[in-house]
N, C-alpha and C. Protein backbone atom coordinates (compact mmCIF):
# COMPACT_ATOMS: atom_id res chain seq x y z
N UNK A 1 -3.98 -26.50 -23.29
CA UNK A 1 -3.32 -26.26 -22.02
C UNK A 1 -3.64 -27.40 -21.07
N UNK A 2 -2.41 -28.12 -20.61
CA UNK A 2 -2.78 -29.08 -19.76
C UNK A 2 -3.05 -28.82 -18.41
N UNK A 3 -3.65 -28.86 -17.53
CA UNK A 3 -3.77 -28.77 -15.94
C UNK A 3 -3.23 -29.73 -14.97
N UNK A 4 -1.98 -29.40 -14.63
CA UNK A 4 -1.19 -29.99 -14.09
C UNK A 4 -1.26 -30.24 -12.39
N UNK A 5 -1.97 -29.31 -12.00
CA UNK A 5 -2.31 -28.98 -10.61
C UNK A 5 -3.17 -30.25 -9.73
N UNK A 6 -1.67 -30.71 -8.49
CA UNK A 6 -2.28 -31.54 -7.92
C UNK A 6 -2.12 -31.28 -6.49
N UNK A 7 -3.15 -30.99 -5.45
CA UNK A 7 -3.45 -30.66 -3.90
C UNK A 7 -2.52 -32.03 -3.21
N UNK A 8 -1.22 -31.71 -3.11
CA UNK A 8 -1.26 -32.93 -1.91
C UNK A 8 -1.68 -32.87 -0.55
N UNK A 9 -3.28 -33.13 -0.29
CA UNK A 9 -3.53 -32.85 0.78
C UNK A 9 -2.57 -33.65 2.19
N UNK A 10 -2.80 -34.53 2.21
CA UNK A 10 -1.68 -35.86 3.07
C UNK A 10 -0.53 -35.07 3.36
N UNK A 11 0.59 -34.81 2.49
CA UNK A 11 1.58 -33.90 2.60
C UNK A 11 1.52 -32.49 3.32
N UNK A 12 0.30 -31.47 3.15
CA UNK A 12 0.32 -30.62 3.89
C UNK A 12 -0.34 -31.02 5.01
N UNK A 13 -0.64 -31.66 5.69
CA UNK A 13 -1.72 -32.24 6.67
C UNK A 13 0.14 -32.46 7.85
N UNK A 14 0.71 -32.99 7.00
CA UNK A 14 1.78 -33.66 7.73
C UNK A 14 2.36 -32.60 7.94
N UNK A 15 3.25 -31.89 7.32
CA UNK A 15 4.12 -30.81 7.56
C UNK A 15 3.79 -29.47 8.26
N UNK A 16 2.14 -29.13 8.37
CA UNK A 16 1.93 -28.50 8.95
C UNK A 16 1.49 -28.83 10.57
N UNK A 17 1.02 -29.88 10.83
CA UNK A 17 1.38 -30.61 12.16
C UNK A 17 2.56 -30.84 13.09
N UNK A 18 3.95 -30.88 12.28
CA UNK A 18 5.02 -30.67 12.49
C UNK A 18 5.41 -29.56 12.93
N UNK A 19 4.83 -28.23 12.68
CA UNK A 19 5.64 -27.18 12.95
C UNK A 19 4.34 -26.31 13.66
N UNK A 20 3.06 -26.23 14.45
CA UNK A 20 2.01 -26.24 14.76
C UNK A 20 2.86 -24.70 15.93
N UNK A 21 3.92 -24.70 16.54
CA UNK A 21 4.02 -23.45 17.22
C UNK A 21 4.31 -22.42 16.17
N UNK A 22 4.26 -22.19 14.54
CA UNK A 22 4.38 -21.04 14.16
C UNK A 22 3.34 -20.82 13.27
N UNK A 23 2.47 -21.03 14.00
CA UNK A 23 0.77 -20.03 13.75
C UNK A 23 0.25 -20.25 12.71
N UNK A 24 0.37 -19.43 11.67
CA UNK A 24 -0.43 -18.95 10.40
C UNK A 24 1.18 -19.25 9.23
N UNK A 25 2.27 -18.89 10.36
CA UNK A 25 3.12 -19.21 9.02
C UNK A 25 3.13 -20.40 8.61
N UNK A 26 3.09 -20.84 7.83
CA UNK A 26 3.10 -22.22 7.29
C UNK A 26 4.19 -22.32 6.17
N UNK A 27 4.68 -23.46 6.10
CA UNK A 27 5.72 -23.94 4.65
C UNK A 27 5.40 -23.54 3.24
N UNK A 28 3.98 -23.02 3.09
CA UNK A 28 4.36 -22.20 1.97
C UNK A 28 3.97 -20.86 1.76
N UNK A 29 4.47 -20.34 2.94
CA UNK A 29 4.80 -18.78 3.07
C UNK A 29 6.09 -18.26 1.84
N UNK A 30 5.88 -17.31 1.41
CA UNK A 30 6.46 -16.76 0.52
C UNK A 30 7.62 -16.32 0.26
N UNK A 31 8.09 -15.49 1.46
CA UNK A 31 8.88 -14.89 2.45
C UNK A 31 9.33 -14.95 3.75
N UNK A 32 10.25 -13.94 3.92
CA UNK A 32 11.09 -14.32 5.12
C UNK A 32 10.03 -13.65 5.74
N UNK A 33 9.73 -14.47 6.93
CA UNK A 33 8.65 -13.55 7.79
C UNK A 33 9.27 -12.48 8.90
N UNK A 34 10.53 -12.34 9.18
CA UNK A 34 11.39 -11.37 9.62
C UNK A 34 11.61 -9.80 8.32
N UNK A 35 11.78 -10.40 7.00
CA UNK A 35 11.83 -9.25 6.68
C UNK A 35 10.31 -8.40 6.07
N UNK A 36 9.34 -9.25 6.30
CA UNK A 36 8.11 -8.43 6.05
C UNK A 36 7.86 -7.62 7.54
N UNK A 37 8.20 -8.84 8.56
CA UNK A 37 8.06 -7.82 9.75
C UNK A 37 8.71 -6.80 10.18
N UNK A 38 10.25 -6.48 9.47
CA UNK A 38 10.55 -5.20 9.44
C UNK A 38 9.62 -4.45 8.18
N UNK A 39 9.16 -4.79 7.57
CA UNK A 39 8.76 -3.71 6.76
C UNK A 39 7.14 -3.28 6.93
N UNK A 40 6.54 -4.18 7.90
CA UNK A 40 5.60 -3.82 8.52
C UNK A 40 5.76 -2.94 9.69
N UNK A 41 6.79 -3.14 10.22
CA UNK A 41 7.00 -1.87 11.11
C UNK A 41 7.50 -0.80 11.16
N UNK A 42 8.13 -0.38 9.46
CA UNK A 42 8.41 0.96 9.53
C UNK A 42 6.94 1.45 8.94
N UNK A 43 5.95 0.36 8.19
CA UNK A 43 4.79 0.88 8.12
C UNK A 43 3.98 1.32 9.00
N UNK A 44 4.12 0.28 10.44
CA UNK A 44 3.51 1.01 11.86
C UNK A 44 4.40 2.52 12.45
N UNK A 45 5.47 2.61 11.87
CA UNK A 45 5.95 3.69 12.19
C UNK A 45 5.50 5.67 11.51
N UNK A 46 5.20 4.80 10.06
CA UNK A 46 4.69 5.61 9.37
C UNK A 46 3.32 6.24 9.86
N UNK A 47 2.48 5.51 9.70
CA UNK A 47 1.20 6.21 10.28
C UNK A 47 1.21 6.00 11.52
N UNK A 48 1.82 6.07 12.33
CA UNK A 48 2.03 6.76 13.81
C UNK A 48 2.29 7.97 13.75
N UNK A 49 3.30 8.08 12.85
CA UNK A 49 3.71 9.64 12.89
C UNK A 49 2.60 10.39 11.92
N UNK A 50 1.95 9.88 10.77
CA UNK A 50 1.34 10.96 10.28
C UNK A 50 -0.02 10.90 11.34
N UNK A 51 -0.34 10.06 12.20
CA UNK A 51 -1.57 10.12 13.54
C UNK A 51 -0.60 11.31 13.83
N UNK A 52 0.30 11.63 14.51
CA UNK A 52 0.92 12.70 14.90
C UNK A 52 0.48 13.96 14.22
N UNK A 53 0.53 13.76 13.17
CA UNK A 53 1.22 14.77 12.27
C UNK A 53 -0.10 15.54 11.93
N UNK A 54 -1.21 14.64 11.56
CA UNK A 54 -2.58 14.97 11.67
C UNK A 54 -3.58 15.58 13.09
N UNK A 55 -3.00 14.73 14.07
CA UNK A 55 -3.64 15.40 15.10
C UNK A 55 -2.85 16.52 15.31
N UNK A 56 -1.75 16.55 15.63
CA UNK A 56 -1.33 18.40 15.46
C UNK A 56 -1.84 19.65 14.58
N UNK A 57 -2.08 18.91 13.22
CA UNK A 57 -2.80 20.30 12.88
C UNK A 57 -4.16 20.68 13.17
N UNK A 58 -4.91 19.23 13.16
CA UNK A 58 -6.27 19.70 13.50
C UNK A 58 -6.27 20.55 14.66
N UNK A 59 -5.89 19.97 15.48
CA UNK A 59 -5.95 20.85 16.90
C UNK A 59 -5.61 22.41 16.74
N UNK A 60 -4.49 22.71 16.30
CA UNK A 60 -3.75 23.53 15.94
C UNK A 60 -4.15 24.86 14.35
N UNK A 61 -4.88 24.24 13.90
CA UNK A 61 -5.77 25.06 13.08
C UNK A 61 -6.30 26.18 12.98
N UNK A 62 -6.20 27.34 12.70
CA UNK A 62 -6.95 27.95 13.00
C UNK A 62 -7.72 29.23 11.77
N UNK A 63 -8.44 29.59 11.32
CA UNK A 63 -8.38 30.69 10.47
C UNK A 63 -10.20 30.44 9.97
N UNK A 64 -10.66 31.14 8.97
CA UNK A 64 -11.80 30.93 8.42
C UNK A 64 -12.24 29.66 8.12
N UNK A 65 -11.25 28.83 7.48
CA UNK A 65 -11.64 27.58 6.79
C UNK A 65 -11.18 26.26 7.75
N UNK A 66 -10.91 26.81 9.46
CA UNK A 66 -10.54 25.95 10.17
C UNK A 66 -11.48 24.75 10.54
N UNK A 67 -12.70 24.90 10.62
CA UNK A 67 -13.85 23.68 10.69
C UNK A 67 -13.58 22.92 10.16
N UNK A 68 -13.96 23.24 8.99
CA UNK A 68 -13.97 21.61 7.89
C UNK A 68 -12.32 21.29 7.51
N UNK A 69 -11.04 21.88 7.37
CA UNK A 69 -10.14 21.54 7.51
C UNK A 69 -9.53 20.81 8.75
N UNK A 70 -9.99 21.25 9.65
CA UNK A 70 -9.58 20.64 10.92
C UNK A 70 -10.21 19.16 11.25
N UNK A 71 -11.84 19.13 10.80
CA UNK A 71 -12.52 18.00 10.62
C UNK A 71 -12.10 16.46 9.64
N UNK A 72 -11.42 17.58 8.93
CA UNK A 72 -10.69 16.34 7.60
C UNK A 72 -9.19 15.83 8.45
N UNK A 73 -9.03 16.72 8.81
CA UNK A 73 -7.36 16.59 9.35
C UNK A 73 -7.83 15.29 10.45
N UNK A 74 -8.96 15.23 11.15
CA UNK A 74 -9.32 14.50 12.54
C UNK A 74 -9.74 13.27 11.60
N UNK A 75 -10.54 13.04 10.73
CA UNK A 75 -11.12 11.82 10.12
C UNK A 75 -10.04 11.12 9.40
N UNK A 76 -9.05 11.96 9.29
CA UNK A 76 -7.67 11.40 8.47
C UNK A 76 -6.59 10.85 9.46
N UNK A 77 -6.41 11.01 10.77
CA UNK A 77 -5.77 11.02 12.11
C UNK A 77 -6.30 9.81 12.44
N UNK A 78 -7.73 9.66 12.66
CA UNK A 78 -8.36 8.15 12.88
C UNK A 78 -7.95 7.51 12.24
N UNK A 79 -8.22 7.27 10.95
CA UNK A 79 -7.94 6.46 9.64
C UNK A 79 -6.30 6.10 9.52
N UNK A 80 -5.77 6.37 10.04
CA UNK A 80 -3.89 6.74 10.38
C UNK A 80 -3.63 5.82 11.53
N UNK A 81 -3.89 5.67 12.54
CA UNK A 81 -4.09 4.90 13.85
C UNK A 81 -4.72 3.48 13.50
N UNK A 82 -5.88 3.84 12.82
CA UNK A 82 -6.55 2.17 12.46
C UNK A 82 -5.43 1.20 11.74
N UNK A 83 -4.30 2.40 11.21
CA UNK A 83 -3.85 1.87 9.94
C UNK A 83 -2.63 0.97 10.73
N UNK A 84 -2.08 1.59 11.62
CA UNK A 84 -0.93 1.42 12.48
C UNK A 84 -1.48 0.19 13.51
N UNK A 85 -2.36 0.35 13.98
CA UNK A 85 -2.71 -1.08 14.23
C UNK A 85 -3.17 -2.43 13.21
N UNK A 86 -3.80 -1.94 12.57
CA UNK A 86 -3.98 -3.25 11.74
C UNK A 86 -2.97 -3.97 11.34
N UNK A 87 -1.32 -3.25 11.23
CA UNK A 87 -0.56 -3.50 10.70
C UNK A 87 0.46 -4.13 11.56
N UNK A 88 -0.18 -4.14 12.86
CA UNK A 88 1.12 -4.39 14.12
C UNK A 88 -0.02 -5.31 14.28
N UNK A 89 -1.23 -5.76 13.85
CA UNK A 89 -1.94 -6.71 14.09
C UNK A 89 -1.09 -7.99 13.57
N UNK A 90 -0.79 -7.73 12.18
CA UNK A 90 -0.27 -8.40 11.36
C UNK A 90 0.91 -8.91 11.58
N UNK A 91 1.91 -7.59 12.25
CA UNK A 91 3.38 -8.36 12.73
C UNK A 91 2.97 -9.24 13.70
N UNK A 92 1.83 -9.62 14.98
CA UNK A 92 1.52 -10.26 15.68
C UNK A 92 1.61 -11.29 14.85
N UNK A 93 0.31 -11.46 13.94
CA UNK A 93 0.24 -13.04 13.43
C UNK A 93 1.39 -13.69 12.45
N UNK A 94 2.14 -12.92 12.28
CA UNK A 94 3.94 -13.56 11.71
C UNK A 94 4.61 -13.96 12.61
N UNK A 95 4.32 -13.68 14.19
CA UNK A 95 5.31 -14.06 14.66
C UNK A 95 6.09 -12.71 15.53
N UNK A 96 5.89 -11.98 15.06
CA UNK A 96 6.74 -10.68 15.82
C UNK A 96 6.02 -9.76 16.77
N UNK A 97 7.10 -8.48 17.25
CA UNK A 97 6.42 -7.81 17.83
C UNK A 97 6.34 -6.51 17.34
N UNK A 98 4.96 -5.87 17.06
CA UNK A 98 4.60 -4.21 16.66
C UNK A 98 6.14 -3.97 17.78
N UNK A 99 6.85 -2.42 16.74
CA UNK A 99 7.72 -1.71 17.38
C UNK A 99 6.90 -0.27 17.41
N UNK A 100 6.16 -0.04 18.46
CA UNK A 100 5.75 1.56 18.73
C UNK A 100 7.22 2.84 19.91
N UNK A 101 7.95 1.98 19.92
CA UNK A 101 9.46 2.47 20.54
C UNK A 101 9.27 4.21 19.76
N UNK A 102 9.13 5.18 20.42
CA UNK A 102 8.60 5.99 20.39
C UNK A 102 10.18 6.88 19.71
N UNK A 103 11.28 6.36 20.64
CA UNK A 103 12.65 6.97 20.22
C UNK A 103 13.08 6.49 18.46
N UNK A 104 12.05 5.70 18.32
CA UNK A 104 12.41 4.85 16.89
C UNK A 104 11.60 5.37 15.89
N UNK A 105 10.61 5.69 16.18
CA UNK A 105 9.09 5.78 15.15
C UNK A 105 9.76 7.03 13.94
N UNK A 106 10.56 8.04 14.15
CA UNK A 106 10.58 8.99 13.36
C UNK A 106 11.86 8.75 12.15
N UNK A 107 12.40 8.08 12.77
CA UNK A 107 13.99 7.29 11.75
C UNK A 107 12.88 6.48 10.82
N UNK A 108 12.32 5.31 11.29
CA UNK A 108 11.86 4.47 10.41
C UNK A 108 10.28 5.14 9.61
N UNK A 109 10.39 6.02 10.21
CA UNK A 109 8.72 6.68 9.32
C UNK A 109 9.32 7.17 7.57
N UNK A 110 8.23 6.40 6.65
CA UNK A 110 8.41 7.13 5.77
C UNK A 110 8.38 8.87 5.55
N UNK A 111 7.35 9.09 6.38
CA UNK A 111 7.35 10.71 6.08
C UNK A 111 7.51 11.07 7.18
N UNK A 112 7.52 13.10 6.97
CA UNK A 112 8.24 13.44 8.34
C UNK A 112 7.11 14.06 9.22
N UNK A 113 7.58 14.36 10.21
CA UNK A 113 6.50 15.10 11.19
C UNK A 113 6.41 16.84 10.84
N UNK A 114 5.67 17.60 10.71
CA UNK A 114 5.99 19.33 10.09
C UNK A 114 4.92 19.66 11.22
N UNK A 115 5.56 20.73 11.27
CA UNK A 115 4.48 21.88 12.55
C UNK A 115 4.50 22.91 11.89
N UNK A 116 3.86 23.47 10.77
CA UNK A 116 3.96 24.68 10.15
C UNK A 116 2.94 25.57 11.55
N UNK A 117 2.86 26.83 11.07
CA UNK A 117 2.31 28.07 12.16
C UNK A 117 0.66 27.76 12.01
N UNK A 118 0.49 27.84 12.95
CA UNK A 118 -1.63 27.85 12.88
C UNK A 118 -1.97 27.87 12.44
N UNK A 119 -1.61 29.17 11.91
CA UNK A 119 -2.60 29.63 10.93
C UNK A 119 -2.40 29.81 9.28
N UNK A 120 -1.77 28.99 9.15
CA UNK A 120 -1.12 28.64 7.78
C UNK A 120 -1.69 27.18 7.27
N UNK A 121 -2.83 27.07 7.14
CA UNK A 121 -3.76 26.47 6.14
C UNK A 121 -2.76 25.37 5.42
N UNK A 122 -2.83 26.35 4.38
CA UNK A 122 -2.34 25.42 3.18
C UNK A 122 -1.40 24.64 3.30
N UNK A 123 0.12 25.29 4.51
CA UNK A 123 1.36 24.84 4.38
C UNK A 123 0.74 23.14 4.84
N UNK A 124 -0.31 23.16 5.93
CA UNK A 124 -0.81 22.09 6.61
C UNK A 124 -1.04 21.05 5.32
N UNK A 125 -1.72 21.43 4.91
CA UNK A 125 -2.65 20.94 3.55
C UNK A 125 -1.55 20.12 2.61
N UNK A 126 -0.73 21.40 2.56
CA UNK A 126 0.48 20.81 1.42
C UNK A 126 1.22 19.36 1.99
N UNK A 127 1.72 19.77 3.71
CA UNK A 127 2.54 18.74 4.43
C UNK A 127 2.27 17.58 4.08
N UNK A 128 0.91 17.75 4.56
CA UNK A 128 -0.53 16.13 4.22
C UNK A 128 -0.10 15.25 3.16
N UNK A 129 -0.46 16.51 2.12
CA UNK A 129 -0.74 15.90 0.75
C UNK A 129 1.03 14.87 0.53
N UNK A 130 1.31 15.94 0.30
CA UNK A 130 3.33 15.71 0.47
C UNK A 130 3.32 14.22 0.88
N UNK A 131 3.31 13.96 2.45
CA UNK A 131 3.38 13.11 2.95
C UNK A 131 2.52 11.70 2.33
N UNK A 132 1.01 12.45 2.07
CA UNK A 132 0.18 10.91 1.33
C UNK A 132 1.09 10.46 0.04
N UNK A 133 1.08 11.29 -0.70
CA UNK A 133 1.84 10.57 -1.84
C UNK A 133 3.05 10.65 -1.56
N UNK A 134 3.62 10.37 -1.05
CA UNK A 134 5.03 9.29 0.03
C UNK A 134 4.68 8.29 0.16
N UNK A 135 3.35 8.35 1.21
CA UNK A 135 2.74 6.99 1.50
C UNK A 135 2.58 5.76 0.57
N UNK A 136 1.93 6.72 -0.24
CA UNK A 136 1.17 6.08 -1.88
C UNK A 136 2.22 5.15 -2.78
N UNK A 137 3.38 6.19 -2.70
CA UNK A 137 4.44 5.62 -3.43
C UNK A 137 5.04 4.43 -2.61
N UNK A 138 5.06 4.56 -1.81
CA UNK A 138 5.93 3.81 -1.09
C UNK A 138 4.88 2.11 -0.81
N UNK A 139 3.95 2.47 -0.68
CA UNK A 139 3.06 1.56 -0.04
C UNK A 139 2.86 0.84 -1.64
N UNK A 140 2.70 1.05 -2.92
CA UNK A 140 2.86 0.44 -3.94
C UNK A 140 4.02 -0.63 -4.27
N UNK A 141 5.07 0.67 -3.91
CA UNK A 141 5.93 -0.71 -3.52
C UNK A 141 6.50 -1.63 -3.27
N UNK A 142 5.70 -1.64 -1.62
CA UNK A 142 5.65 -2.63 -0.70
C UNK A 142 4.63 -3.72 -1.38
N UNK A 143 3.87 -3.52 -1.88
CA UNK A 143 2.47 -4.08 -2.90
C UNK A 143 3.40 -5.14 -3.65
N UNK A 144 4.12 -4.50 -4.26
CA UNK A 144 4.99 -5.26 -5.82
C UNK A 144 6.11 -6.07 -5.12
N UNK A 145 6.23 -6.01 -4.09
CA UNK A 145 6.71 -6.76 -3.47
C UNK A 145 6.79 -7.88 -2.64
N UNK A 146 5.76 -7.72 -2.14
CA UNK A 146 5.16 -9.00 -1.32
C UNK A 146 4.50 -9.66 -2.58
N UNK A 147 3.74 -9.27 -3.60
CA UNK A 147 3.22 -9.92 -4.87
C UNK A 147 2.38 -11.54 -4.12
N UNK A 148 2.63 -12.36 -4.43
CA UNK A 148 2.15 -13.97 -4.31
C UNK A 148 2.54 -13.93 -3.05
N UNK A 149 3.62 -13.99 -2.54
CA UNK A 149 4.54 -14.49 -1.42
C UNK A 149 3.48 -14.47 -0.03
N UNK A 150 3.31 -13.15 0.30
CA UNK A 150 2.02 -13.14 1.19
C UNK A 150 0.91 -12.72 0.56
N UNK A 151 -0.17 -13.14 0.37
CA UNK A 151 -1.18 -12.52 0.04
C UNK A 151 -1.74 -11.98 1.12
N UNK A 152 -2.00 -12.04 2.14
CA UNK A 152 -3.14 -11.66 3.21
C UNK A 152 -1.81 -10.32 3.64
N UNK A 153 -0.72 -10.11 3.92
CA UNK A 153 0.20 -8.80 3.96
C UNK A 153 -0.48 -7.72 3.32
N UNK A 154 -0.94 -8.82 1.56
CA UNK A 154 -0.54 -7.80 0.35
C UNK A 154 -1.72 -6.91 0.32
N UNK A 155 -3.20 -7.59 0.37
CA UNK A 155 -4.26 -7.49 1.18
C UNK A 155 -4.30 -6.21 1.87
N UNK A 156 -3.91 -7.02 2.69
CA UNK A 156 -3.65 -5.38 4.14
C UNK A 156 -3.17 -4.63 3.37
N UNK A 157 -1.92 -4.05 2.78
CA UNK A 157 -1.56 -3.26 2.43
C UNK A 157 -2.53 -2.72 1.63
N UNK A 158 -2.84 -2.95 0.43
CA UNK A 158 -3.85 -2.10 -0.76
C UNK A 158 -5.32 -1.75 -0.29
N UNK A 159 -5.70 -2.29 1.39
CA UNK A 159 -6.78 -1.77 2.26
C UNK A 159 -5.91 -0.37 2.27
N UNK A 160 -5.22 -0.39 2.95
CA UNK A 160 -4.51 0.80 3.70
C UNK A 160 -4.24 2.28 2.32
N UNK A 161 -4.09 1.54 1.14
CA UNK A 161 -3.21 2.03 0.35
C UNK A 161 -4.54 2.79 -0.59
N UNK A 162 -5.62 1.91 -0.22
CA UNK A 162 -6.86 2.35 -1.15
C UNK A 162 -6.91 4.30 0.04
N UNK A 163 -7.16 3.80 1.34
CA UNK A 163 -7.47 4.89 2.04
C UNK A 163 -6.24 6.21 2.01
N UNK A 164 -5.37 5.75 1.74
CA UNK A 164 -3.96 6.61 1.39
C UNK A 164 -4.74 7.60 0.46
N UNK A 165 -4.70 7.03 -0.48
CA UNK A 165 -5.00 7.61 -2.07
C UNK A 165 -6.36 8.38 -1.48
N UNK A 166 -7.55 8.06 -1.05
CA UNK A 166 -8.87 8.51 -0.70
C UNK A 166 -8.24 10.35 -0.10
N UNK A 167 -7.04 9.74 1.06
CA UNK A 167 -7.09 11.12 1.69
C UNK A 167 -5.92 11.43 0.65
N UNK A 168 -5.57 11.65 0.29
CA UNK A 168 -4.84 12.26 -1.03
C UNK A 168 -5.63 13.23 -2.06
N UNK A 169 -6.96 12.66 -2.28
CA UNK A 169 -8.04 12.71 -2.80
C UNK A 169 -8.63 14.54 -2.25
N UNK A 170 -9.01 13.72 -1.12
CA UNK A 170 -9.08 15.04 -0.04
C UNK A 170 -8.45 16.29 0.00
N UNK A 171 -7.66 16.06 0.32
CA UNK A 171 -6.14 17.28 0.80
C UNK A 171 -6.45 17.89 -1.04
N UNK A 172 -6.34 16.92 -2.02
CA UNK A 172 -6.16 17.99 -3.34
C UNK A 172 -7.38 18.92 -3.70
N UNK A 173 -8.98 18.48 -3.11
CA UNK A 173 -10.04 19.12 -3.00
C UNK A 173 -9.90 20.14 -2.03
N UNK A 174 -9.10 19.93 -0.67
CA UNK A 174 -9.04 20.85 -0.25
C UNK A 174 -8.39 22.59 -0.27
N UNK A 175 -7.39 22.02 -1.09
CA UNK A 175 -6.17 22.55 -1.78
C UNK A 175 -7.13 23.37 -2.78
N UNK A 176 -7.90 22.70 -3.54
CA UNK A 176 -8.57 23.28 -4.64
C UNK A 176 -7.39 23.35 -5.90
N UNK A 177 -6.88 22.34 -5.97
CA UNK A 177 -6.06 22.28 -6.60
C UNK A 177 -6.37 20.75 -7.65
């Protein structure tokens, strides 16, 4: 196998001096940095709404097993928010702007928002779960897609995607299922 691989340093030295107002993107970005930044923002849309979707039930909880369900529902709500920023962190350094447009967030969310009754446990449990593996699927996806093109996107994503699966993890222990 021959090793063909040669750094033109000189060449990138030049071309990236040339174009010095677009940040981090550089000439051998992978992709259109417009269409990752839409697809980073229906990802900020996504866990906005399941931050929603999570802090409603915790709050909203109620029955024997409401503690530690409600506690998971809150550590999963954080973890949801971190996620939605890190990710509008990211449309920042492409170039764009996070869309948190509040009239927008539920069209572009992968999953939906559910208000089952208080005191209905499981339906909560189920919504969750439902919704993570949406996430899961979807966020794999997005994975096989960005592939080489961005790495530091792809990165972010399988951070996010590891914690997806974790509370997936959860919800099915909780489920007892």
């Amino acid at each position: 196998m021959i090793d063909d691989f040669v750094l033109d340093v000189t060449r990138i030295r030049e071309q990236v001096r040339q174009k010095m107002d677009d940040g981090p993107v550089t000439g051998t970005y992978g992709h259109e940095s417009d269409r990752v930044i839409g697809v980073l923002n229906d990802v900020v849309a996504t866990e906005v709404v399941c931050w929603l979707r999570y802090t409603r039930h915790a709050i909203s909880a109620s029955g024997i097993d409401r503690a530690q369900v409600s506690a998971e529902f809150t550590e999963h709500a954080r973890e949801e928010m971190d996620h939605a920023l890190r990710a509008a962190e990211r449309i920042s350094q492409l170039g764009g702007d996070p869309d948190f447009d509040p009239v927008k967030l539920a069209e572009r969310s992968h999953t939906d928002y559910t208000t089952p009754p208080a005191g209905d446990l499981k339906a909560m449990l189920r919504d969750n779960l439902e919704a993570e593996r949406i996430v899961i699927s979807t966020y794999q996806e997005i994975i096989r897609w960005l592939g080489d093109g961005d790495p530091t996107t792809r990165r972010l994503m399988e951070s996010i995607l590891e914690e997806e699966e974790e509370h997936a993890d959860d919800l099915v222990d909780l489920l007892g299922i």
